[in-house]
Protein backbone atom coordinates (compact mmCIF):
# COMPACT_ATOMS: atom_id res chain seq x y z
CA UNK A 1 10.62 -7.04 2.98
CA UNK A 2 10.00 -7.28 -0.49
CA UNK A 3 6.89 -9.82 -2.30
CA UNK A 4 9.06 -12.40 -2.50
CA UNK A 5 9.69 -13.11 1.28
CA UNK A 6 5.18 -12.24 1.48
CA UNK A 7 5.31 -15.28 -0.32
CA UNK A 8 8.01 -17.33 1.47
CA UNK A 9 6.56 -16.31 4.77
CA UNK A 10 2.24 -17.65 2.76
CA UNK A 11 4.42 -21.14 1.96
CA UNK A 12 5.50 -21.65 5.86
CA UNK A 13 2.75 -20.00 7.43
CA UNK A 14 -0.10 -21.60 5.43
CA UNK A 15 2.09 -24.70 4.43
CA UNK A 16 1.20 -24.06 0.59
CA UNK A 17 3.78 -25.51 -2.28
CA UNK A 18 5.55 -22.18 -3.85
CA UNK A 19 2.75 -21.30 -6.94
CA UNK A 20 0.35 -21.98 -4.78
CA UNK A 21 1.63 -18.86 -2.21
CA UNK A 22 2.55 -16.73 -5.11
CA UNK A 23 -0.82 -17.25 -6.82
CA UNK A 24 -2.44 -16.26 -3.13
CA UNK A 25 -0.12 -13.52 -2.48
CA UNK A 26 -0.71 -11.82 -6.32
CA UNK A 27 -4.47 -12.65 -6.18
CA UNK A 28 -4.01 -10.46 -2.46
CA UNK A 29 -2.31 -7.27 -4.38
CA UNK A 30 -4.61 -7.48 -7.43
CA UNK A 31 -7.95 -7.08 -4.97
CA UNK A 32 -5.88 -4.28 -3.14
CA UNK A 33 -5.13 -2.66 -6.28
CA UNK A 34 -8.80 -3.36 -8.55
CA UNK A 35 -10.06 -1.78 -5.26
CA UNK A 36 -8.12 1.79 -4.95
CA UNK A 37 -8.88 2.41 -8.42
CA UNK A 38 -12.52 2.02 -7.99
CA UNK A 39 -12.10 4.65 -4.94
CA UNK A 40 -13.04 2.07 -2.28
CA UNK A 41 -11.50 1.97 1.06
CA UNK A 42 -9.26 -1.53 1.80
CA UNK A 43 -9.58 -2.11 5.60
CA UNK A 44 -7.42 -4.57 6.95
CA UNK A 45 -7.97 -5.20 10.56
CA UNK A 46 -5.41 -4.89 13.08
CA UNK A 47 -2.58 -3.49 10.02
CA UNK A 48 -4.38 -0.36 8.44
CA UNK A 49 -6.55 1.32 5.90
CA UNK A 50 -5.88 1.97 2.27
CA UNK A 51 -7.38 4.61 0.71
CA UNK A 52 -7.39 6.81 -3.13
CA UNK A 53 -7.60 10.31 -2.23
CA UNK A 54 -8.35 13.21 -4.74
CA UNK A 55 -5.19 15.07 -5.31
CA UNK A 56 -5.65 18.52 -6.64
CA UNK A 57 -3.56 20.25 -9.53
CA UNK A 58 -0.67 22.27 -8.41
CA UNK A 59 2.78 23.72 -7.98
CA UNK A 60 5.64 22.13 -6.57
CA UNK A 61 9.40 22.59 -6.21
CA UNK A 62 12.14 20.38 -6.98
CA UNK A 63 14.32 20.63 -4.21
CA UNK A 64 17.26 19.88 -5.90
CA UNK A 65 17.41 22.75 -8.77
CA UNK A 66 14.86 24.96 -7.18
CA UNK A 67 12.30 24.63 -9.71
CA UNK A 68 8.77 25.52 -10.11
CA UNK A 69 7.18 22.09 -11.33
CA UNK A 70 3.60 21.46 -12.29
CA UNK A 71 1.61 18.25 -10.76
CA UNK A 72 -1.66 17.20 -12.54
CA UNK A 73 -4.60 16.64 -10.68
CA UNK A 74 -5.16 12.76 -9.92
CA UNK A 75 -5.35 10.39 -6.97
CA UNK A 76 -2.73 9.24 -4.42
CA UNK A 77 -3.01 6.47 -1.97
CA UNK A 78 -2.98 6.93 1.94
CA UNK A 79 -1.93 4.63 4.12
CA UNK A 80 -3.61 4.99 8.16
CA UNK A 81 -1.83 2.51 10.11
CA UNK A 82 -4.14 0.74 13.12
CA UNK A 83 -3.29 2.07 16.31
CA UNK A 84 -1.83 -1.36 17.41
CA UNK A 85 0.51 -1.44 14.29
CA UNK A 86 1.08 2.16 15.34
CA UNK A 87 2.10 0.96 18.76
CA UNK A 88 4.87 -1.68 17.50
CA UNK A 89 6.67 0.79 15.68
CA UNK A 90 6.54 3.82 17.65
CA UNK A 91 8.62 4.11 20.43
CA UNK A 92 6.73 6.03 23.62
């Protein structure tokens, strides 16, 4: 699914004209994204929790060539799916 069909699937489900859905949907991932910079967790209930982790400076290897490459300290995002999200995509 890419964020076109997000905002195909806004226009049916919330029967919005197109700009309308796009407008909602981009106004959705700007919050999302204004709030993982500021280092706050993004809870959405029933799907998951977003959060900017510290990641620390390092050593990895490329796989491919077998190289030593450096990675600078930063933050990454972590996704925790909600158990019941968990549950629809896991087979037990």
């Amino acid at each position: 699914m890419v964020k076109a069909d997000l905002i195909a699937r806004t226009m049916e489900a919330a029967t919005l004209e197109g700009p309308v859905a796009r407008k909602a949907v981009e106004a959705l991932f700007e919050s999302l994204y204004a709030a993982l910079q500021r280092g706050d967790r993004v809870v959405l209930r029933r799907f998951g929790v977003f959060r900017a982790v510290p990641r620390r400076t390092g050593i990895a290897r490329n796989l491919r060539q077998g190289e030593a490459v450096g990675v600078l300290r930063g933050r990454v995002v972590r996704f925790r799916p909600a158990p019941g999200l968990l549950d629809t995509t896991t087979a037990r």
